[in-house]
PDB file of N, CA and C in Angstrom:
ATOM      1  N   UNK A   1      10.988 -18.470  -7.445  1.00  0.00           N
ATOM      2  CA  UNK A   1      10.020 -17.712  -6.687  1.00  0.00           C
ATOM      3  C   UNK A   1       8.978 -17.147  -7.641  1.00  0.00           C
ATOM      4  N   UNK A   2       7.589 -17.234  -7.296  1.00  0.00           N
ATOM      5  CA  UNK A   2       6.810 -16.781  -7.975  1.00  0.00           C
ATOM      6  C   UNK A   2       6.196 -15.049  -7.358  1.00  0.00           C
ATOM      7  N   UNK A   3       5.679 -14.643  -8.412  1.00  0.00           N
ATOM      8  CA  UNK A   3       5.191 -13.027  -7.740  1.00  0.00           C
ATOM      9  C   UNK A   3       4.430 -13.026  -7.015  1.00  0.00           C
ATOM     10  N   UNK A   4       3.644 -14.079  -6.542  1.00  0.00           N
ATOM     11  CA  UNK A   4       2.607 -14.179  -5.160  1.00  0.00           C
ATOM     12  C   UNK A   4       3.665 -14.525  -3.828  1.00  0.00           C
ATOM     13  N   UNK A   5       4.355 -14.746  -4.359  1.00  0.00           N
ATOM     14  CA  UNK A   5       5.922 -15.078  -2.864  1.00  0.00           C
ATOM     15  C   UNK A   5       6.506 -13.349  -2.681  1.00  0.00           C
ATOM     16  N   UNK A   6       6.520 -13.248  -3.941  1.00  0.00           N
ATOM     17  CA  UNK A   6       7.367 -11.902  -3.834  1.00  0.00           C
ATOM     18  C   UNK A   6       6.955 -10.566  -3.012  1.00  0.00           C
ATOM     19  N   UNK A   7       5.050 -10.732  -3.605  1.00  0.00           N
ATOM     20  CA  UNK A   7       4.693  -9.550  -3.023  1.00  0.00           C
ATOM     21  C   UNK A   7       4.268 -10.109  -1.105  1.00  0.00           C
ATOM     22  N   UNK A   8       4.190 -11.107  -0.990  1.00  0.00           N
ATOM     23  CA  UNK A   8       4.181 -11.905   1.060  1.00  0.00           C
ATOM     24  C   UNK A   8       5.673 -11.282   0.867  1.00  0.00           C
ATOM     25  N   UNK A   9       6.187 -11.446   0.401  1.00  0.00           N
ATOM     26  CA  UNK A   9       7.442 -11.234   1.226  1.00  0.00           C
ATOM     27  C   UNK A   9       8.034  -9.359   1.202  1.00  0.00           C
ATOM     28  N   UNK A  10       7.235  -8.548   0.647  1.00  0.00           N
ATOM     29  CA  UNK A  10       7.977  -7.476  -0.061  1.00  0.00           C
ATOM     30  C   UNK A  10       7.946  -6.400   1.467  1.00  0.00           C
ATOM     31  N   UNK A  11       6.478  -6.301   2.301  1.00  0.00           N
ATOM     32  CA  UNK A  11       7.012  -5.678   3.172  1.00  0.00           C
ATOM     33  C   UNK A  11       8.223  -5.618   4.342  1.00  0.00           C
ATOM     34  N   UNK A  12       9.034  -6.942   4.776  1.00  0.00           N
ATOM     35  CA  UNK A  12       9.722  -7.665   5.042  1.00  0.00           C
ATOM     36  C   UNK A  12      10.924  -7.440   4.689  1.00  0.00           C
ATOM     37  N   UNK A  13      10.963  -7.571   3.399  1.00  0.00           N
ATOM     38  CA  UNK A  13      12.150  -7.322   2.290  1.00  0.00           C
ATOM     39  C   UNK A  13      12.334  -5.160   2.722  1.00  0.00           C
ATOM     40  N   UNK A  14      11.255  -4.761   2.067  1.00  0.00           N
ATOM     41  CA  UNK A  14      11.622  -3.205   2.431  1.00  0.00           C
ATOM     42  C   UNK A  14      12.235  -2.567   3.937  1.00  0.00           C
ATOM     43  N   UNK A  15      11.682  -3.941   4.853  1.00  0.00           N
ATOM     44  CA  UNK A  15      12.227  -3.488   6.389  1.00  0.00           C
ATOM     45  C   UNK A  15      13.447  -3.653   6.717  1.00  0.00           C
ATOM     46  N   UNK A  16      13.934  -4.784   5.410  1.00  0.00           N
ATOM     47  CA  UNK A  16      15.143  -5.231   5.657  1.00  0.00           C
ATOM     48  C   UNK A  16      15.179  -6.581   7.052  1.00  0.00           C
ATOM     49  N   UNK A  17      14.146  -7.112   7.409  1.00  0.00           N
ATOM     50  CA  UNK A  17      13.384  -7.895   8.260  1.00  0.00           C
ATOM     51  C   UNK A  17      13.380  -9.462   7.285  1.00  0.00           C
ATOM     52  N   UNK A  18      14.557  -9.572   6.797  1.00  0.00           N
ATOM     53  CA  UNK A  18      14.215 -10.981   6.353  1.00  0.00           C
ATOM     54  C   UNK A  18      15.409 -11.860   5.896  1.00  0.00           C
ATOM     55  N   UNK A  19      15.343 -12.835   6.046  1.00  0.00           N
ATOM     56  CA  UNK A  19      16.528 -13.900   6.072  1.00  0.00           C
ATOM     57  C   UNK A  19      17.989 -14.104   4.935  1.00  0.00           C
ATOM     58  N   UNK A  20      18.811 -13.915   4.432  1.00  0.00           N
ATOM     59  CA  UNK A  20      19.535 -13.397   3.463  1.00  0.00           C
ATOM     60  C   UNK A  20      19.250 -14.615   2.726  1.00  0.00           C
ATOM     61  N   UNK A  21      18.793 -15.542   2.468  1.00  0.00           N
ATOM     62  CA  UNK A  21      18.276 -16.529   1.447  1.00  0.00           C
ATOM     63  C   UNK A  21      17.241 -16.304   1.038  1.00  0.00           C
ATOM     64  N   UNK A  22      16.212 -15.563   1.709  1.00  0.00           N
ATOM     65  CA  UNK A  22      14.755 -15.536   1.146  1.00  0.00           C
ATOM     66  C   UNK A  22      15.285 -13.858   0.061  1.00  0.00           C
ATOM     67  N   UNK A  23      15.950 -13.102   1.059  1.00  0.00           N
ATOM     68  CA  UNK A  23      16.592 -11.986   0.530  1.00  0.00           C
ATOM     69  C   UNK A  23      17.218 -12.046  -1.184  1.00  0.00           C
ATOM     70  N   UNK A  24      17.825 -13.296  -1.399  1.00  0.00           N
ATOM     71  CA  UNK A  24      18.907 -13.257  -2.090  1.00  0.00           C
ATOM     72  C   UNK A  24      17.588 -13.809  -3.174  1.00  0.00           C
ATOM     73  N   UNK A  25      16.519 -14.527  -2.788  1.00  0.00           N
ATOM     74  CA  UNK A  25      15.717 -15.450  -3.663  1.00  0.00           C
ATOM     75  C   UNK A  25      14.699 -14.145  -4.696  1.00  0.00           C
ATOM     76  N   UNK A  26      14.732 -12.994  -3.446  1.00  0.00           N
ATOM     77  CA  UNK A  26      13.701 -12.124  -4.137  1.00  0.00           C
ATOM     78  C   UNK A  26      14.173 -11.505  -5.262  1.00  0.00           C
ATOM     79  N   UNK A  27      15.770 -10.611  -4.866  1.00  0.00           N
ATOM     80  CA  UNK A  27      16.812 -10.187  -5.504  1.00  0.00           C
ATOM     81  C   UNK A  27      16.660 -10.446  -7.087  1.00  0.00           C
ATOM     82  N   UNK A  28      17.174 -12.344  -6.784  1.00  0.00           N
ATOM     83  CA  UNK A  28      16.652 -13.176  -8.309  1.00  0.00           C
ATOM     84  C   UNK A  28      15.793 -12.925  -8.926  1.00  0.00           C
ATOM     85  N   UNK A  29      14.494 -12.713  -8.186  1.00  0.00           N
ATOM     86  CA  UNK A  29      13.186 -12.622  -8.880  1.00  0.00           C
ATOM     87  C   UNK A  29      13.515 -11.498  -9.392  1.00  0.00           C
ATOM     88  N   UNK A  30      13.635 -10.519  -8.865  1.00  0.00           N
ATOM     89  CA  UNK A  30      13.487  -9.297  -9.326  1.00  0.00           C
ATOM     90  C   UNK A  30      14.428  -9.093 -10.681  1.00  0.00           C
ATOM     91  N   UNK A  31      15.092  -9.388 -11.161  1.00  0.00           N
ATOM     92  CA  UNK A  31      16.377  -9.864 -12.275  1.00  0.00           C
ATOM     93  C   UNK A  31      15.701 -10.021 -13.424  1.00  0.00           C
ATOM     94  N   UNK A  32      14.514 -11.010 -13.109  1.00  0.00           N
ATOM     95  CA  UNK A  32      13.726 -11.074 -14.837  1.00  0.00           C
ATOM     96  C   UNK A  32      12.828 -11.010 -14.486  1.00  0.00           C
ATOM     97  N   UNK A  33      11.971  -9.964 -13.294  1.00  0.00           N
ATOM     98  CA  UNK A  33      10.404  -9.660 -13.186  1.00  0.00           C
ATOM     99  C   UNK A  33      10.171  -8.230 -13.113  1.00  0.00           C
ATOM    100  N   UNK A  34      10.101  -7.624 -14.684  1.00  0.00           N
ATOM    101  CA  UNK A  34       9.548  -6.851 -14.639  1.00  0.00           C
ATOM    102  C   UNK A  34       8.241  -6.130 -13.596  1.00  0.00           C
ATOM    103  N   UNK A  35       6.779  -6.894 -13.372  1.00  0.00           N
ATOM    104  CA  UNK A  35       6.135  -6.575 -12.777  1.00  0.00           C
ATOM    105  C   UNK A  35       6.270  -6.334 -11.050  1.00  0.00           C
ATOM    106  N   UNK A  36       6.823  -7.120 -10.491  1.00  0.00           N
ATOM    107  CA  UNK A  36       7.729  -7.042  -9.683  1.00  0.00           C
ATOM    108  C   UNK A  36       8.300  -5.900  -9.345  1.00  0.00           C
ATOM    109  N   UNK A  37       9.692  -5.647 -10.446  1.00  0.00           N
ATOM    110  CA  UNK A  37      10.353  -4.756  -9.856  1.00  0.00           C
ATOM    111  C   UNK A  37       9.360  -3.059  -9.981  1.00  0.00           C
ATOM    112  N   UNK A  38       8.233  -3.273 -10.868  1.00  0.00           N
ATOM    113  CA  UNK A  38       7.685  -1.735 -10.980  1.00  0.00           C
ATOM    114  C   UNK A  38       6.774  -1.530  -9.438  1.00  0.00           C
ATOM    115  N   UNK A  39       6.233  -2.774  -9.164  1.00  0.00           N
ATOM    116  CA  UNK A  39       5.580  -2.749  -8.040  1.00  0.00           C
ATOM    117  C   UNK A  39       6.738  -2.486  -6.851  1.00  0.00           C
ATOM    118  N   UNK A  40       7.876  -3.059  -6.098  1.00  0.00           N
ATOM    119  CA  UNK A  40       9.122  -2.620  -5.543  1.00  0.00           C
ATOM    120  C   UNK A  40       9.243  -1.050  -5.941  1.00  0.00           C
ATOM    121  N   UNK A  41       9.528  -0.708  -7.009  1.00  0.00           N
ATOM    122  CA  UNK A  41       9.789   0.719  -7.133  1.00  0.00           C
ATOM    123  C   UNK A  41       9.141   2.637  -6.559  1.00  0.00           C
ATOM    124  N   UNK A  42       7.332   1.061  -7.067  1.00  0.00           N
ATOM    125  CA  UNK A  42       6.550   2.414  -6.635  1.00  0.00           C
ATOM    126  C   UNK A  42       6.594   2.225  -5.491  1.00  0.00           C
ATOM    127  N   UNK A  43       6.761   1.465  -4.838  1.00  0.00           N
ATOM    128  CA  UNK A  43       6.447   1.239  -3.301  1.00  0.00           C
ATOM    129  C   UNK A  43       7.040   2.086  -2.392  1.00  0.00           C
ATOM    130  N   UNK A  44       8.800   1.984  -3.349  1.00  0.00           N
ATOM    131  CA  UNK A  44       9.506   2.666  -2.339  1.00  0.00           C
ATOM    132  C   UNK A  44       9.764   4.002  -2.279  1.00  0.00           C
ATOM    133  N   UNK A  45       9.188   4.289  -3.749  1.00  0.00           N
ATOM    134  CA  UNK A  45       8.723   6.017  -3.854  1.00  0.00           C
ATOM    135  C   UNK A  45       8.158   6.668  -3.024  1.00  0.00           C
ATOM    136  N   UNK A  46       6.548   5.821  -3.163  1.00  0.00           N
ATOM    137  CA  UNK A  46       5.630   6.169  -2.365  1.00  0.00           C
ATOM    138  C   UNK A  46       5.774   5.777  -0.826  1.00  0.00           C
ATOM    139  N   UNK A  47       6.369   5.347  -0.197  1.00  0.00           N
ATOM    140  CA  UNK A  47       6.887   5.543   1.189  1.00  0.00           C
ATOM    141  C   UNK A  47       8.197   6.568   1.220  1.00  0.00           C
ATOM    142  N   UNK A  48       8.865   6.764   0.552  1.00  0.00           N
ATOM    143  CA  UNK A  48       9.804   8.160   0.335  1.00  0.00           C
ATOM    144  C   UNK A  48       9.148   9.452   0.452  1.00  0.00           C
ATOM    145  N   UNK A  49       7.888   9.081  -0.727  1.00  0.00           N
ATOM    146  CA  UNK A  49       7.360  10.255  -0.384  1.00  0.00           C
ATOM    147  C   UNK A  49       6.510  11.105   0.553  1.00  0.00           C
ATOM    148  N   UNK A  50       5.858   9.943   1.583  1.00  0.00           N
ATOM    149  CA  UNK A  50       5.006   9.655   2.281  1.00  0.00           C
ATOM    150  C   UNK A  50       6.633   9.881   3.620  1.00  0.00           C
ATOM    151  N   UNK A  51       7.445   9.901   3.642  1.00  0.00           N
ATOM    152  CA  UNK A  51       8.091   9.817   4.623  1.00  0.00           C
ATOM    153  C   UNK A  51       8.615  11.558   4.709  1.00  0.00           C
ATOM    154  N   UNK A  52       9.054  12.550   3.875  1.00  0.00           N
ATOM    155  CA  UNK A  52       9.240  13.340   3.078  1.00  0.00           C
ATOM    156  C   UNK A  52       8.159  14.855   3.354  1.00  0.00           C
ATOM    157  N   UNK A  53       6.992  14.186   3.544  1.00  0.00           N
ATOM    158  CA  UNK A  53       5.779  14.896   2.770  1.00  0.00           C
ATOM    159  C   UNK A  53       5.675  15.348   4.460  1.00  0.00           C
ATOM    160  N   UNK A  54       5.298  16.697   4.923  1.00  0.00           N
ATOM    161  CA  UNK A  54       4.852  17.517   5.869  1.00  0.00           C
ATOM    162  C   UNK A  54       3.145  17.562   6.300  1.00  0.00           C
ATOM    163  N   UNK A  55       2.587  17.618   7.325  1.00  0.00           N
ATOM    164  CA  UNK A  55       1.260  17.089   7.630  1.00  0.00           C
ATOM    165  C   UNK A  55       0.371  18.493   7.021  1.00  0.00           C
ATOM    166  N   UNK A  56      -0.560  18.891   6.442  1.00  0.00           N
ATOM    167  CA  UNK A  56      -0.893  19.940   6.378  1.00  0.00           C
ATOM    168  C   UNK A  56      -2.505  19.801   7.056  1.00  0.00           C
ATOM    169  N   UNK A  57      -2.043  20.939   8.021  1.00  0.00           N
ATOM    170  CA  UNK A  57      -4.076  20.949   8.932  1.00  0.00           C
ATOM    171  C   UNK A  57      -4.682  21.108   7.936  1.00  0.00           C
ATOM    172  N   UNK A  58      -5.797  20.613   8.293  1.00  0.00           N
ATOM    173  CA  UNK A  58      -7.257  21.616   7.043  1.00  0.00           C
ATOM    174  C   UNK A  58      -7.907  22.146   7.921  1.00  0.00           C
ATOM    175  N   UNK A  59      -8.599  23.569   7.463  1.00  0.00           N
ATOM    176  CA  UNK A  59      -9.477  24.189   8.502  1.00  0.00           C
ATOM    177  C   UNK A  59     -10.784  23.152   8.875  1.00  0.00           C
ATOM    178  N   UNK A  60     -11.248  23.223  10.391  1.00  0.00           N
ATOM    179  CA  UNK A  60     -11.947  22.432  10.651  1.00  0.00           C
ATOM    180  C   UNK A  60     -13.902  22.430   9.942  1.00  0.00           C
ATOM    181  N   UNK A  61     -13.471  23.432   9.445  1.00  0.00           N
ATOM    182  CA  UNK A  61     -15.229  23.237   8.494  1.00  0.00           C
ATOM    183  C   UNK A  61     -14.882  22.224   7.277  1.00  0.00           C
ATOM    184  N   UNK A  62     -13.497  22.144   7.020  1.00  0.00           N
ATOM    185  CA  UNK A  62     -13.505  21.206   5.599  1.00  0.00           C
ATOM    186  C   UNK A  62     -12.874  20.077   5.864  1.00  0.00           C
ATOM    187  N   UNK A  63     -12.581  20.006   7.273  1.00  0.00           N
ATOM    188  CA  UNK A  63     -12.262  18.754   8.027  1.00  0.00           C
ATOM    189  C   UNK A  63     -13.567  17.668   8.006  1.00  0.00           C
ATOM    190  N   UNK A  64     -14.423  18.722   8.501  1.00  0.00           N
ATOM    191  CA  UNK A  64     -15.842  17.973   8.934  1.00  0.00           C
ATOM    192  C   UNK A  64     -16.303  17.640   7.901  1.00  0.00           C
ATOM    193  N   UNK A  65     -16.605  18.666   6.699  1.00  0.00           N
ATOM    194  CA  UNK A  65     -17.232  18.052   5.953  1.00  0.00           C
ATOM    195  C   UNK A  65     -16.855  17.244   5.239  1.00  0.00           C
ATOM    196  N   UNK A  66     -15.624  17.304   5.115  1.00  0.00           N
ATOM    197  CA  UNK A  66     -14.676  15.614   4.128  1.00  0.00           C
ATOM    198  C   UNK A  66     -15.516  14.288   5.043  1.00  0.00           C
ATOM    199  N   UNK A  67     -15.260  14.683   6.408  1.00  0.00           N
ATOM    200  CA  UNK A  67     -15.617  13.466   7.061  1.00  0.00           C
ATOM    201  C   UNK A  67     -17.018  13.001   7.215  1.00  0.00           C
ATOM    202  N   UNK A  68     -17.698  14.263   7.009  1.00  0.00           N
ATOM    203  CA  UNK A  68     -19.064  13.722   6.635  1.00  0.00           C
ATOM    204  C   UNK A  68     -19.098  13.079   5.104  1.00  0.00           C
ATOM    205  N   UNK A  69     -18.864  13.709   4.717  1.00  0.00           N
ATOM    206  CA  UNK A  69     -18.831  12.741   3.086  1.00  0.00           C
ATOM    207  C   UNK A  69     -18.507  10.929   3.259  1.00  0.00           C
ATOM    208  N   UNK A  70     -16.851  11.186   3.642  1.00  0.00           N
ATOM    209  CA  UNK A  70     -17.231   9.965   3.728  1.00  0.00           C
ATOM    210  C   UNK A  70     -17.542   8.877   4.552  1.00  0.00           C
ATOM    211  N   UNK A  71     -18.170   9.098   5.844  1.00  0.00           N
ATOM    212  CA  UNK A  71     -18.906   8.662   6.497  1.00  0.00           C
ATOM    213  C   UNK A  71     -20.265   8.280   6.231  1.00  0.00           C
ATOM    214  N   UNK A  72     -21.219   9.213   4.898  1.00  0.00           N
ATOM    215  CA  UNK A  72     -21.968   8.617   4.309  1.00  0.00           C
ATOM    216  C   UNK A  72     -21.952   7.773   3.138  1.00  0.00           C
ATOM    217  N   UNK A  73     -20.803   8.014   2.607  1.00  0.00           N
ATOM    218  CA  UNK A  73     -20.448   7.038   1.461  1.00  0.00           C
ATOM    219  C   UNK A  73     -20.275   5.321   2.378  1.00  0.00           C
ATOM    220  N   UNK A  74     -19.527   5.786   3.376  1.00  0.00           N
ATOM    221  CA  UNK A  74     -19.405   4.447   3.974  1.00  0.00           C
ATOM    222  C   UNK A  74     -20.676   3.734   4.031  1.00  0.00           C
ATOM    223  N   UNK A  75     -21.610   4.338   4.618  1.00  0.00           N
ATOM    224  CA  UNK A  75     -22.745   3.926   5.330  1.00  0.00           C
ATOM    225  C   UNK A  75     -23.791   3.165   3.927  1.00  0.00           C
ATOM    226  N   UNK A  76     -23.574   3.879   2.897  1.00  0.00           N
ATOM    227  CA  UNK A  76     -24.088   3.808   1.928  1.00  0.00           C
ATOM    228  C   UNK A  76     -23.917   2.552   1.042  1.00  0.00           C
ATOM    229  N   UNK A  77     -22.513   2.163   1.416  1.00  0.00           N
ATOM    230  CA  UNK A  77     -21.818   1.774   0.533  1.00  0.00           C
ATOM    231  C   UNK A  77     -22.369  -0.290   1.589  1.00  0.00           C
ATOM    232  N   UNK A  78     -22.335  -0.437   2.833  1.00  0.00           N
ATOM    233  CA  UNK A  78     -22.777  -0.894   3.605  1.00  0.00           C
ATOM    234  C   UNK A  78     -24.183  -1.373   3.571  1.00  0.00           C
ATOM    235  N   UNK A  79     -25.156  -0.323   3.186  1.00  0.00           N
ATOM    236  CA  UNK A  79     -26.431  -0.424   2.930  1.00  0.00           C
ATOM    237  C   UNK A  79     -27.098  -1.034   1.724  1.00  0.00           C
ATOM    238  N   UNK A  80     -26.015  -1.151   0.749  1.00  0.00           N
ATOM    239  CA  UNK A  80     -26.055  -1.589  -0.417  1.00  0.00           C
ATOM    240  C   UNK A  80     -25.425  -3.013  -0.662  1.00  0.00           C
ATOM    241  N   UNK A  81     -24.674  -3.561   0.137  1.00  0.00           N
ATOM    242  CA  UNK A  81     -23.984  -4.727   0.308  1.00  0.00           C
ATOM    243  C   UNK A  81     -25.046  -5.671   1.177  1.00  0.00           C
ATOM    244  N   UNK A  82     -26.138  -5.031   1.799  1.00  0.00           N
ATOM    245  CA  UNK A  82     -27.245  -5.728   3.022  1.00  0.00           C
ATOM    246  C   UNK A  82     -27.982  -5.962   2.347  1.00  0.00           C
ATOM    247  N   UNK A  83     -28.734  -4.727   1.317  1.00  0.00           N
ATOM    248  CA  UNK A  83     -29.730  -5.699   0.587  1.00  0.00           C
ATOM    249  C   UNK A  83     -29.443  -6.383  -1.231  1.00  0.00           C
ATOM    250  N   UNK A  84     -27.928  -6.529  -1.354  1.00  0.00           N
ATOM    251  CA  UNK A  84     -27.480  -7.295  -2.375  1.00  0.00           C
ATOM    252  C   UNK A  84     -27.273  -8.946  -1.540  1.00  0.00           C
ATOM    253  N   UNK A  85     -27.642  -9.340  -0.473  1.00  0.00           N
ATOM    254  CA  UNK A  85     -27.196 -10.575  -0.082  1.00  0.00           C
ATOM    255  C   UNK A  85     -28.541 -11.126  -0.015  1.00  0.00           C
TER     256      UNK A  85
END
């Protein structure tokens, strides 16, 4: 298995959503793939932590203005991709 198989298959693999041969194939990979297993690791941190982590409101003046920000970055960012073509 190569690491372009590994990472198609990794959300799958984390759901536990996948066939015990493709399962057993990643397993392998993961055995002598360093890059791999750091990418697996953070993943499952960062959905730990993301699972973990409590919603915190923001008051709605710094709601808005986050969202104005980046609503013009978007726009910006858009406007700059139109006249680069």
């Amino acid at each position: 298995m190569k690491c372009a198989e590994f990472l198609k298959e990794l959300t799958d693999y984390l759901d536990d959503a996948i066939s015990p041969g493709v399962k057993r194939e990643l397993e392998e990979h993961l055995q002598w793939c360093h890059d791999c297993e750091v990418v697996l690791n953070t993943t499952q941190k960062t959905i730990e932590i993301y699972r973990n982590n409590k919603l915190y409101e923001l008051p709605e003046t710094l709601r808005v203005r986050i969202h104005s920000i980046i609503m013009t970055k978007c726009k910006g960012s858009r406007q700059s991709k139109k006249t680069s073509t």
